[in-house]
Protein backbone atom coordinates (compact mmCIF):
# COMPACT_ATOMS: atom_id res chain seq x y z
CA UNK A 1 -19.66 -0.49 -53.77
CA UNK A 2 -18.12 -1.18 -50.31
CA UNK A 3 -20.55 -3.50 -48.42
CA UNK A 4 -23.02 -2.70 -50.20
CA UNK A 5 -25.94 -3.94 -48.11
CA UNK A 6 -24.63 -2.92 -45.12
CA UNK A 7 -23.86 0.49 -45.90
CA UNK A 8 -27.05 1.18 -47.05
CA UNK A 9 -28.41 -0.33 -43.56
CA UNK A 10 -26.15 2.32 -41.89
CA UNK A 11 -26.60 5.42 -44.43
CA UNK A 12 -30.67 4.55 -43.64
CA UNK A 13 -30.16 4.15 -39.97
CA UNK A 14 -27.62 6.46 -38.00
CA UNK A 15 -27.70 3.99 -34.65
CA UNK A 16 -25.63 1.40 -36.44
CA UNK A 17 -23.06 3.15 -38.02
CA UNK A 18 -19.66 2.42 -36.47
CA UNK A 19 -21.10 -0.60 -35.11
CA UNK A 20 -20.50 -4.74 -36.59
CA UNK A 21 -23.50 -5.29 -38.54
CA UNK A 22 -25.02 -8.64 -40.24
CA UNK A 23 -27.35 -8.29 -43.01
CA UNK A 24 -29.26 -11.62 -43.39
CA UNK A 25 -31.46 -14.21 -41.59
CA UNK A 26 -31.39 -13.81 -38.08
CA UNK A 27 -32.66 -17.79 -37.13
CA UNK A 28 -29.33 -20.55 -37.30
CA UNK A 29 -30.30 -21.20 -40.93
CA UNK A 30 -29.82 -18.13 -41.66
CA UNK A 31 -27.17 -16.90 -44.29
CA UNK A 32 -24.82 -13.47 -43.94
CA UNK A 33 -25.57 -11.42 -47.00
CA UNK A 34 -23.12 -8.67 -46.35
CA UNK A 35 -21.30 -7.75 -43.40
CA UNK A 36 -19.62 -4.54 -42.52
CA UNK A 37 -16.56 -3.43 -42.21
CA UNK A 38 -16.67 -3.35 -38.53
CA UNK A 39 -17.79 -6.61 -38.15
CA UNK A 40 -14.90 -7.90 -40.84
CA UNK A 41 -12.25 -7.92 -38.40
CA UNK A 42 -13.78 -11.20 -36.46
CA UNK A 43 -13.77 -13.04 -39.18
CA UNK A 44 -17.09 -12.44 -40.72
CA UNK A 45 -17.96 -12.30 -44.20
CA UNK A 46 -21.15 -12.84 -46.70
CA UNK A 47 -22.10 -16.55 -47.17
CA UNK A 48 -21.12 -18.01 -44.00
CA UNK A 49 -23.70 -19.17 -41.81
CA UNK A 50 -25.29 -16.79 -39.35
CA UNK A 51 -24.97 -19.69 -36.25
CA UNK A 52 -20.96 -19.42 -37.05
CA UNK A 53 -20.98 -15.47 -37.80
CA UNK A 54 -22.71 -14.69 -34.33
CA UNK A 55 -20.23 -16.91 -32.24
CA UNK A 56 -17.66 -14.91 -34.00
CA UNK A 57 -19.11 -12.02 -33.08
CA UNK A 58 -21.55 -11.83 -30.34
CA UNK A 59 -22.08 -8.25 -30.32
CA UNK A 60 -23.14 -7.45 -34.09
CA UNK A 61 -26.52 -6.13 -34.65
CA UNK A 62 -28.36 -8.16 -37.06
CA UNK A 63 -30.94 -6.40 -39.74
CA UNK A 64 -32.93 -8.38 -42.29
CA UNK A 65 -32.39 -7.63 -45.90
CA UNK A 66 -34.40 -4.84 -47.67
CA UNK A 67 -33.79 -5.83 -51.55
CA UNK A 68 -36.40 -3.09 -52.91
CA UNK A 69 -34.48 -0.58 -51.02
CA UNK A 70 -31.16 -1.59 -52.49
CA UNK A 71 -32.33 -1.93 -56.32
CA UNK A 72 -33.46 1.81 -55.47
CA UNK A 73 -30.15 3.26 -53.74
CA UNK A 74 -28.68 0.78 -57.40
CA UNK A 75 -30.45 3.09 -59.65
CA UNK A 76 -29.32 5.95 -58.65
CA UNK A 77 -25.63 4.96 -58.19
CA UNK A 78 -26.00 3.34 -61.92
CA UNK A 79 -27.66 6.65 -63.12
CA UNK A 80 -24.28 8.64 -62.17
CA UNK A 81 -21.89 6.00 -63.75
CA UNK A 82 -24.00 6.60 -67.31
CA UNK A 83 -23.47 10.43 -66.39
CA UNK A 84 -19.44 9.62 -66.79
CA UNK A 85 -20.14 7.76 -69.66
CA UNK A 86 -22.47 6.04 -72.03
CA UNK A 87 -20.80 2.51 -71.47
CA UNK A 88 -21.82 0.87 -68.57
CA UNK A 89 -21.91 -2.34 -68.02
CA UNK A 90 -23.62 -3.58 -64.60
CA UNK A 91 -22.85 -6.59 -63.27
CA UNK A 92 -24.99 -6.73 -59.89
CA UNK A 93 -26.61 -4.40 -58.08
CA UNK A 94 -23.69 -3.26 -56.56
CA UNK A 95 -20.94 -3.35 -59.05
CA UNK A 96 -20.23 -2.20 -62.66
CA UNK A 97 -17.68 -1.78 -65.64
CA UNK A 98 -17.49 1.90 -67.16
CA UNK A 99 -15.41 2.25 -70.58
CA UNK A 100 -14.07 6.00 -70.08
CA UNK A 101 -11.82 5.85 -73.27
CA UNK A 102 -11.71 9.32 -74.84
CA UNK A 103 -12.47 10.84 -71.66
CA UNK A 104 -9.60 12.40 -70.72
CA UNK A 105 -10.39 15.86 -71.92
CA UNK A 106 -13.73 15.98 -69.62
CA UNK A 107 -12.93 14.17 -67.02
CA UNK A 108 -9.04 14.59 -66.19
CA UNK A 109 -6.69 11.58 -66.26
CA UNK A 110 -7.44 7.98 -64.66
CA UNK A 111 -6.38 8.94 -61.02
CA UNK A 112 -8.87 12.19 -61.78
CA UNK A 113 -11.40 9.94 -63.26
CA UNK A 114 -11.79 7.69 -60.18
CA UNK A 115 -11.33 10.43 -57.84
CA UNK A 116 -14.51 12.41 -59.64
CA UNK A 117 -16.19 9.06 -60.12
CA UNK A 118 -16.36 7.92 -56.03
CA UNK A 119 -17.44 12.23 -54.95
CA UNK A 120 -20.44 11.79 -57.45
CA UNK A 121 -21.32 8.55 -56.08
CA UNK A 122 -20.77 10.10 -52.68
CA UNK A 123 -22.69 12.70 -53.76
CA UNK A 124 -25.82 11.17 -54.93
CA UNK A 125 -26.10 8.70 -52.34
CA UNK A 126 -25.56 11.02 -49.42
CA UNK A 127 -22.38 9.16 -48.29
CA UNK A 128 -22.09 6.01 -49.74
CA UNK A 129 -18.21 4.63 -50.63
CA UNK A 130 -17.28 3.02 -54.00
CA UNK A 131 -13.88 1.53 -54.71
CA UNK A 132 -12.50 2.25 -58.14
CA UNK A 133 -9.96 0.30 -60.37
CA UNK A 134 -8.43 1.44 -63.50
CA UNK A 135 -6.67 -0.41 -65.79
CA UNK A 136 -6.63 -0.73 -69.94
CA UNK A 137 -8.71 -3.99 -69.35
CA UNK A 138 -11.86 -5.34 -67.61
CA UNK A 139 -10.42 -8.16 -65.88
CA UNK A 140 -7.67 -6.22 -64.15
CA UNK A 141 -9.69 -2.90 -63.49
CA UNK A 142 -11.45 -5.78 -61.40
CA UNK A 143 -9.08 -6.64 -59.40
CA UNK A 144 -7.46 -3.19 -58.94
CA UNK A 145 -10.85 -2.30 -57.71
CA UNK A 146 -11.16 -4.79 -54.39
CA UNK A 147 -7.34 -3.85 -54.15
CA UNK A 148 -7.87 -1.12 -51.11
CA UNK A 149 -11.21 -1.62 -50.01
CA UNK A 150 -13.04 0.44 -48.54
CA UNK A 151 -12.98 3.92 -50.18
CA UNK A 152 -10.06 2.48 -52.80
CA UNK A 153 -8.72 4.10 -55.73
CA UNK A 154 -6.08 2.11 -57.88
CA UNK A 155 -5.11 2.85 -61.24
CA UNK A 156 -2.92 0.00 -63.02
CA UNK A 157 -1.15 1.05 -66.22
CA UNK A 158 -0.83 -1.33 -68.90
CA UNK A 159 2.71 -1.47 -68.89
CA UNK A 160 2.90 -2.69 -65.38
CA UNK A 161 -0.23 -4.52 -64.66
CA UNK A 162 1.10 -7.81 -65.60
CA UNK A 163 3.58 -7.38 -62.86
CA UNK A 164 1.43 -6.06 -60.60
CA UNK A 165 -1.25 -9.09 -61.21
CA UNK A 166 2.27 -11.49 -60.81
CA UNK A 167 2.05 -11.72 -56.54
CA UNK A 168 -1.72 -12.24 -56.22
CA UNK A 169 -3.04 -15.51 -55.19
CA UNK A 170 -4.84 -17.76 -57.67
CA UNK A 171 -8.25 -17.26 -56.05
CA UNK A 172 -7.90 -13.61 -57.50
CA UNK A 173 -8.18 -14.65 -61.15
CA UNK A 174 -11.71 -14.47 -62.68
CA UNK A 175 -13.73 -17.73 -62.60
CA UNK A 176 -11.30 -19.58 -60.16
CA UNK A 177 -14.15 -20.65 -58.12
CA UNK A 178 -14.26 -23.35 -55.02
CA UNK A 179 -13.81 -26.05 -57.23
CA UNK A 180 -11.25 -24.59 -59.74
CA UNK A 181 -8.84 -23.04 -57.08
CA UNK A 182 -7.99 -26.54 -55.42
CA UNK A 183 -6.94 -28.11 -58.92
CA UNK A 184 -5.04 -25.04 -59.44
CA UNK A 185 -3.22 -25.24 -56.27
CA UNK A 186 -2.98 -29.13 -56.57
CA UNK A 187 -0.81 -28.29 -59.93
CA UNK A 188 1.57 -26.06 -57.56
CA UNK A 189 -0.07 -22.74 -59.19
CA UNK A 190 -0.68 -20.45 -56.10
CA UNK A 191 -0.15 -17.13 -57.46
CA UNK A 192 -0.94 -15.65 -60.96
CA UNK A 193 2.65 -15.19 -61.48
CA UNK A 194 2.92 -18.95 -61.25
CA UNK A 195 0.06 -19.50 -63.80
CA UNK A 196 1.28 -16.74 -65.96
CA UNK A 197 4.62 -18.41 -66.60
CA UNK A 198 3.55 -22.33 -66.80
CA UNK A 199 2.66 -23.85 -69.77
CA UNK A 200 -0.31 -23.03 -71.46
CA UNK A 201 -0.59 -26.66 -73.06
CA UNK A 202 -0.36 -28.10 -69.98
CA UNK A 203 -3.05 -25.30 -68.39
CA UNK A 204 -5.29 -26.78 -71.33
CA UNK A 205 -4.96 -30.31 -70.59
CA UNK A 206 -5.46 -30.35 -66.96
CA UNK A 207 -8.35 -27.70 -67.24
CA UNK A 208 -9.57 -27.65 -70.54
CA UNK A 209 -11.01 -24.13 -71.71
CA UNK A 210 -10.84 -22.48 -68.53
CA UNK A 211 -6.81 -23.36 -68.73
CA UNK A 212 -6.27 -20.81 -71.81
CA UNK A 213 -8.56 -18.28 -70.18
CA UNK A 214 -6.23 -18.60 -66.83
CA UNK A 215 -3.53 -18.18 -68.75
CA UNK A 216 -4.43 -15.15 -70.58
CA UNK A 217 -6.02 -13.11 -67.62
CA UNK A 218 -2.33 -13.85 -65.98
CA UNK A 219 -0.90 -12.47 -69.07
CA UNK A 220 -3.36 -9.02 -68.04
CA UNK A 221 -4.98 -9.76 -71.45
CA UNK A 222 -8.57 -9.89 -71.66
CA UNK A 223 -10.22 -9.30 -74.80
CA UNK A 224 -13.78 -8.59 -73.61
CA UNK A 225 -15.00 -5.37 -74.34
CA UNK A 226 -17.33 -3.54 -71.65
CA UNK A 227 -21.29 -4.20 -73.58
CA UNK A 228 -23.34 -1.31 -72.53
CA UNK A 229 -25.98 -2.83 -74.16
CA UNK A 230 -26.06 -6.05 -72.58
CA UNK A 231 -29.37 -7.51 -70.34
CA UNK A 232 -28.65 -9.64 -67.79
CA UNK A 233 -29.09 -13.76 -68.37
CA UNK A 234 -31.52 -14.76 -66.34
CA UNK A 235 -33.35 -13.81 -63.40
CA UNK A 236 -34.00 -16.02 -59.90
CA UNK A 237 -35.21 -16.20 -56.68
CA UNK A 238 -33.92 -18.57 -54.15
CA UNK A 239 -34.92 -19.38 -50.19
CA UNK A 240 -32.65 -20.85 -47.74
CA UNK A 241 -35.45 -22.49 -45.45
CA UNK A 242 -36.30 -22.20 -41.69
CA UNK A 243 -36.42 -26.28 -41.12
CA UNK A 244 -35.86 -28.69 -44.46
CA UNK A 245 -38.53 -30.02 -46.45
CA UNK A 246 -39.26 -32.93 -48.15
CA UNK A 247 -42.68 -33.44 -49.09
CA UNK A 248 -43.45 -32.28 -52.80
CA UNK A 249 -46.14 -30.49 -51.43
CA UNK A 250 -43.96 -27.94 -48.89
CA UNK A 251 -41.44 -27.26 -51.87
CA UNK A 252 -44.12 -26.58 -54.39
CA UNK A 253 -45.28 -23.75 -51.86
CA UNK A 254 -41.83 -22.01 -52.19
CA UNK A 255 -41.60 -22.73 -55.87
CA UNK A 256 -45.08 -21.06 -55.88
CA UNK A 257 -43.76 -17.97 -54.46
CA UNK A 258 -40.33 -17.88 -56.11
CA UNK A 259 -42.32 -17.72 -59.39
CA UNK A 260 -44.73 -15.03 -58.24
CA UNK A 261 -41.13 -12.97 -57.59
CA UNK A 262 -39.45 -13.62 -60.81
CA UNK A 263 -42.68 -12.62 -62.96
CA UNK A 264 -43.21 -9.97 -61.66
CA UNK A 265 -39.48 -9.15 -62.18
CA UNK A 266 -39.57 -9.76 -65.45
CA UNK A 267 -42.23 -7.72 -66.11
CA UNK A 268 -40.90 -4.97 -64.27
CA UNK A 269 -37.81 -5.23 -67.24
CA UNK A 270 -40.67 -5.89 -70.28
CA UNK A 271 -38.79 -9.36 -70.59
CA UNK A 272 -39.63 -12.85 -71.11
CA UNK A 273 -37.93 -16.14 -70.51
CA UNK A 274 -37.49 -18.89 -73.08
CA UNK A 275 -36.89 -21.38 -70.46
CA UNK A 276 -36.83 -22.26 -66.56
CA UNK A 277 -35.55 -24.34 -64.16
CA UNK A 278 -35.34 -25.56 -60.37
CA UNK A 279 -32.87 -25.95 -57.97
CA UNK A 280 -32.77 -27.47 -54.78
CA UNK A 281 -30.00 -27.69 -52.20
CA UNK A 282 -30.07 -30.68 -49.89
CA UNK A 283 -29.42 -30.90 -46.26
CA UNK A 284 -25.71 -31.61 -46.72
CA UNK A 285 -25.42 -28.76 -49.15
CA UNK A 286 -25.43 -30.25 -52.32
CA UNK A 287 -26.88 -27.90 -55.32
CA UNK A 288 -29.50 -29.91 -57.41
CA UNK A 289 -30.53 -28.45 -60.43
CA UNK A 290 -32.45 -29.37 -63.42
CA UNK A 291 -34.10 -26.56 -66.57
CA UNK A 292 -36.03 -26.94 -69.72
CA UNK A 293 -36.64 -24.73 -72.45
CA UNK A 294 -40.94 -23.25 -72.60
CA UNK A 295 -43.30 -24.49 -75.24
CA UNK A 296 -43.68 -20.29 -75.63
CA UNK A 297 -41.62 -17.29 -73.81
CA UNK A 298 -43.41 -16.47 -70.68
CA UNK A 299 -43.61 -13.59 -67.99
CA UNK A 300 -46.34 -15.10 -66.13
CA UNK A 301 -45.82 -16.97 -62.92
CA UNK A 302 -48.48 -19.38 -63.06
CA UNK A 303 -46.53 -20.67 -66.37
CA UNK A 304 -43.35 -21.04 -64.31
CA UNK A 305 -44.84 -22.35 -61.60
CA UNK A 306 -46.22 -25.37 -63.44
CA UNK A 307 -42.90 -25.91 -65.43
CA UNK A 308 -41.16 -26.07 -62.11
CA UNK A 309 -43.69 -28.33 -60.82
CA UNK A 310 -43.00 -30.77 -63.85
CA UNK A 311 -39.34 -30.59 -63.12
CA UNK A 312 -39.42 -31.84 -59.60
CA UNK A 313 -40.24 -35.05 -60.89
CA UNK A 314 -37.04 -35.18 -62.47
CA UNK A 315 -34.74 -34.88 -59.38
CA UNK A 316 -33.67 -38.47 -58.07
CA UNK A 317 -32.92 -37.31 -54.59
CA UNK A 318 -35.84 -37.43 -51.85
CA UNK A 319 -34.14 -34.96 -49.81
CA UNK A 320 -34.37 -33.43 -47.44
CA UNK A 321 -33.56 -29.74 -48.74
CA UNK A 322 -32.55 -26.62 -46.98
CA UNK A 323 -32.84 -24.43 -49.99
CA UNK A 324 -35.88 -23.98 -52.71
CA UNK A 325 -35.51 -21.43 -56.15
CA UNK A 326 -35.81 -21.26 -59.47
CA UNK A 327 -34.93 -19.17 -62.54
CA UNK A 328 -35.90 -17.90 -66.00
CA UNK A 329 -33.49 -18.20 -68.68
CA UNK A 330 -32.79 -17.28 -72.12
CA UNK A 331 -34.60 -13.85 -72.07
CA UNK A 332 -36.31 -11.53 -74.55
CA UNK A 333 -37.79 -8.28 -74.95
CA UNK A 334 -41.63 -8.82 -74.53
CA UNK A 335 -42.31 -6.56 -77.07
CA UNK A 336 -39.96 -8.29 -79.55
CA UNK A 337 -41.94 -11.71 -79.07
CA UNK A 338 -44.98 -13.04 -81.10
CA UNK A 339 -47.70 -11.72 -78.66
CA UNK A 340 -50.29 -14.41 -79.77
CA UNK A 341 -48.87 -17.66 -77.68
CA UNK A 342 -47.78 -15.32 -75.10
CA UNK A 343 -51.28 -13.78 -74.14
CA UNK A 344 -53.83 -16.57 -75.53
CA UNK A 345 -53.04 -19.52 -72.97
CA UNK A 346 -52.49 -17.85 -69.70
CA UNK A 347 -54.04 -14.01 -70.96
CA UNK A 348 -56.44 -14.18 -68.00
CA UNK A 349 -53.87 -15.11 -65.58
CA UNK A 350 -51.58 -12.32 -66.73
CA UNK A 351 -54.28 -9.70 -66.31
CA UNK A 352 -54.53 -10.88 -62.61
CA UNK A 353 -50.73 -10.56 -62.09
CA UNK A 354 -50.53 -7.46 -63.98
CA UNK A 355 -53.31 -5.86 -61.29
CA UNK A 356 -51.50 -7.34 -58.78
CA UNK A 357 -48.28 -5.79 -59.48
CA UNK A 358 -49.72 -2.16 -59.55
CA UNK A 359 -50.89 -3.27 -56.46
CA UNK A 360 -47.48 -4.24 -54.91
CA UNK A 361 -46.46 -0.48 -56.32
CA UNK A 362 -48.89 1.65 -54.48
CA UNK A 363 -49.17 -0.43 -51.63
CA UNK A 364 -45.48 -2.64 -51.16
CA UNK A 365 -45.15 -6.21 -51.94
CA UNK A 366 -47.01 -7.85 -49.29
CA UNK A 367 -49.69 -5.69 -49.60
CA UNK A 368 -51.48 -9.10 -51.36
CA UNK A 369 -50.85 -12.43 -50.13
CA UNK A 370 -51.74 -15.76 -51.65
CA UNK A 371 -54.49 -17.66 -48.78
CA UNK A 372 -51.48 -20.83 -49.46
CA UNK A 373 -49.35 -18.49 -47.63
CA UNK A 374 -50.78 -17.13 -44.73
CA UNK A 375 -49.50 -19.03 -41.90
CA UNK A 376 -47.00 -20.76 -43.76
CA UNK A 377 -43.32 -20.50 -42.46
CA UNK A 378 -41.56 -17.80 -44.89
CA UNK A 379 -38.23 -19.54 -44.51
CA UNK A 380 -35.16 -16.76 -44.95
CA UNK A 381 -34.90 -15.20 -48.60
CA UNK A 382 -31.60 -15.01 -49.70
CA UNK A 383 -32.10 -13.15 -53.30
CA UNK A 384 -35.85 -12.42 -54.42
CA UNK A 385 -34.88 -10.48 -57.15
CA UNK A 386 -31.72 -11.18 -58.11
CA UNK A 387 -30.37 -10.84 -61.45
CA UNK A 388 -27.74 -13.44 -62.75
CA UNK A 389 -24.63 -11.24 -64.68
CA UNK A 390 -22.12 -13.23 -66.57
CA UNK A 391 -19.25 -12.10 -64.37
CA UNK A 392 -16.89 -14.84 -64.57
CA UNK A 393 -15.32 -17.82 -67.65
CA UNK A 394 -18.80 -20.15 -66.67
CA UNK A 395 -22.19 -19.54 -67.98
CA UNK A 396 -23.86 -20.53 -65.01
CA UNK A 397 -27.26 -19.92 -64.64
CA UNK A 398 -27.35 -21.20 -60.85
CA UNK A 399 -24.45 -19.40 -59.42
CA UNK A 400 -23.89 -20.15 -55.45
């Protein structure tokens, strides 16, 4: 989807279409989720500051993030792509892979495809813009897709896509991330062209595993099939804070409510997590992180809450930190776990959080507050619901 957030800002509200718009945390902590296209051409993009994105442009209006609202607008957009096919594989809210082999006779060739693909979603969204890319594999249907942003359409043919991959920068293959594109560049490898025709011993050498998968995405080869079928890895929720904390007693309050989010999340998908973890991101913007694996699969928060209480005591760092989360890993279908463990130790507790969530349905999600909370700052949520996709070579369960 093109800017997704903002879009969906501006298809909601008619005032700020055609206008730069922020969606994020409007304090200097704050934290661009998505901007729009109008507000693109200053420089602005998601993840930088909101201090540096409004001196780079004064005159955007700034809205706060609505994530309900976007899982909903998600929904529907995913519930056309299944109408096109039965393979669809999501990989955020926003963004999906779609096997159409065999598809030709209903839907028309691959220029047909994507042009019949972005009126639906037009369609059911009342105006939103998708940008499509076609090719014979995942990884360069991918890139075709961010090709011609907004409103794209590019098809690749097998034959050529190699070629076509050949003048991109490095930054454009899959899981060349802030740390990986500097060692790439430092071996004199700044397009995939370059990294398509070096060798791959040396690729291995200098970068181990992620070497041979460099190497074959330049080749346009990517043997991963689209997995209808598959659930997504974990599930987190993660603040960026109004003023840093220290005190084990302020970041146990925003543990408290990250695990309150992710419960209910989980219960939302009839899931449970194996294991969970913390992570912390200091003042000088260091990710912390540290996980464990559950004495039993849980979907209740006062069980995660307690586990990430136990793991603060493993950080070495006294802080201060500008950012609080946590995540459940490893996850289940609730129905497919042992039921005994899962409802004996903490049954009461899940009762409480199952009323509460029918609750949060009927009445919206702060229609209950904990008495912790009230009066406490909120600091500025940057994903309360997000759910973690594999979408690059790592397995990370703490993606930045």
């Amino acid at each position: 989807m093109d800017s997704f957030y903002a879009a969906v800002e501006q298809l909601d509200n008619p005032a700020l279409r055609g206008k730069p718009l922020l969606v994020g945390g409007s304090s200097n902590r704050g934290v661009v989720l998505t901007a729009s296209y109008e507000a693109r051409p200053f420089g602005v993009g998601s993840a930088m500051p909101m201090a540096k994105a409004r001196r780079l442009c004064p005159d955007a209006r700034i809205v706060p993030p609505r994530f309900e609202r976007y899982q909903q607008v998600s929904a529907s957009i995913m519930r056309v792509f299944g109408e096109f096919s039965p393979e669809v594989e999501p990989l955020s809210l926003d963004e999906a892979f779609i096997d159409m082999t065999g598809a030709e006779r209903l839907f028309g060739d691959p220029q047909e495809m994507g042009r019949r693909l972005k009126a639906a979603v037009r369609e059911a969204t009342g105006g939103l813009t998708v940008s499509v890319g076609v090719s014979a594999t995942k990884y360069v249907a991918k890139v075709a897709s961010a090709h011609q942003k907004p409103d794209g359409l590019t098809v690749v043919p097998p034959e050529t896509a190699k070629a076509w991959l050949a003048p991109l920068p490095v930054s454009r293959l899959w899981g060349a991330g802030e740390k990986t594109e500097p060692r790439l560049l430092a071996l004199g490898l700044r397009t995939i062209g370059d990294v398509a025709a070096a060798d791959p011993k040396r690729l291995v050498q200098e970068l181990g595993r992620l070497g041979l998968h460099f190497y074959t995405l330049a080749q346009a080869q990517d043997p991963r099939r689209v997995d209808g079928h598959r659930k997504s890895k974990s599930i987190g929720s993660e603040n960026t804070l109004e003023r840093d904390v220290r005190e084990h007693g302020e970041i146990k309050l925003h543990l408290r409510r990250s695990a309150d989010k992710i419960a209910r999340r989980l219960r939302s998908k009839g899931l449970v997590a194996y294991g969970a973890g913390v992570k912390l991101k200091t003042a000088g913007f260091k990710s912390l992180t540290r996980q464990q694996r559950l004495a039993e699969p849980t979907d209740v928060a006062e069980q995660l809450y307690r586990v990430g209480v136990e793991l603060l005591d493993a950080f070495n760092h006294s802080g201060p930190f500008r950012l609080v989360g946590m995540v459940a890993y490893d996850l289940a279908p609730a129905g497919g776990v042992a039921q005994a463990g899962l409802f004996d130790t903490f049954g009461r507790r899940r009762q409480l959080e199952v009323a509460l969530d029918a609750l949060a349905e009927r009445f919206g999600g702060n229609a209950v507050r904990r008495a912790d909370d009230l009066g406490k700052p909120q600091g500025m949520t940057l994903a309360p619901n997000l759910d973690f996709m594999d979408d690059g070579a790592d397995d990370e369960r703490f993606p930045d």
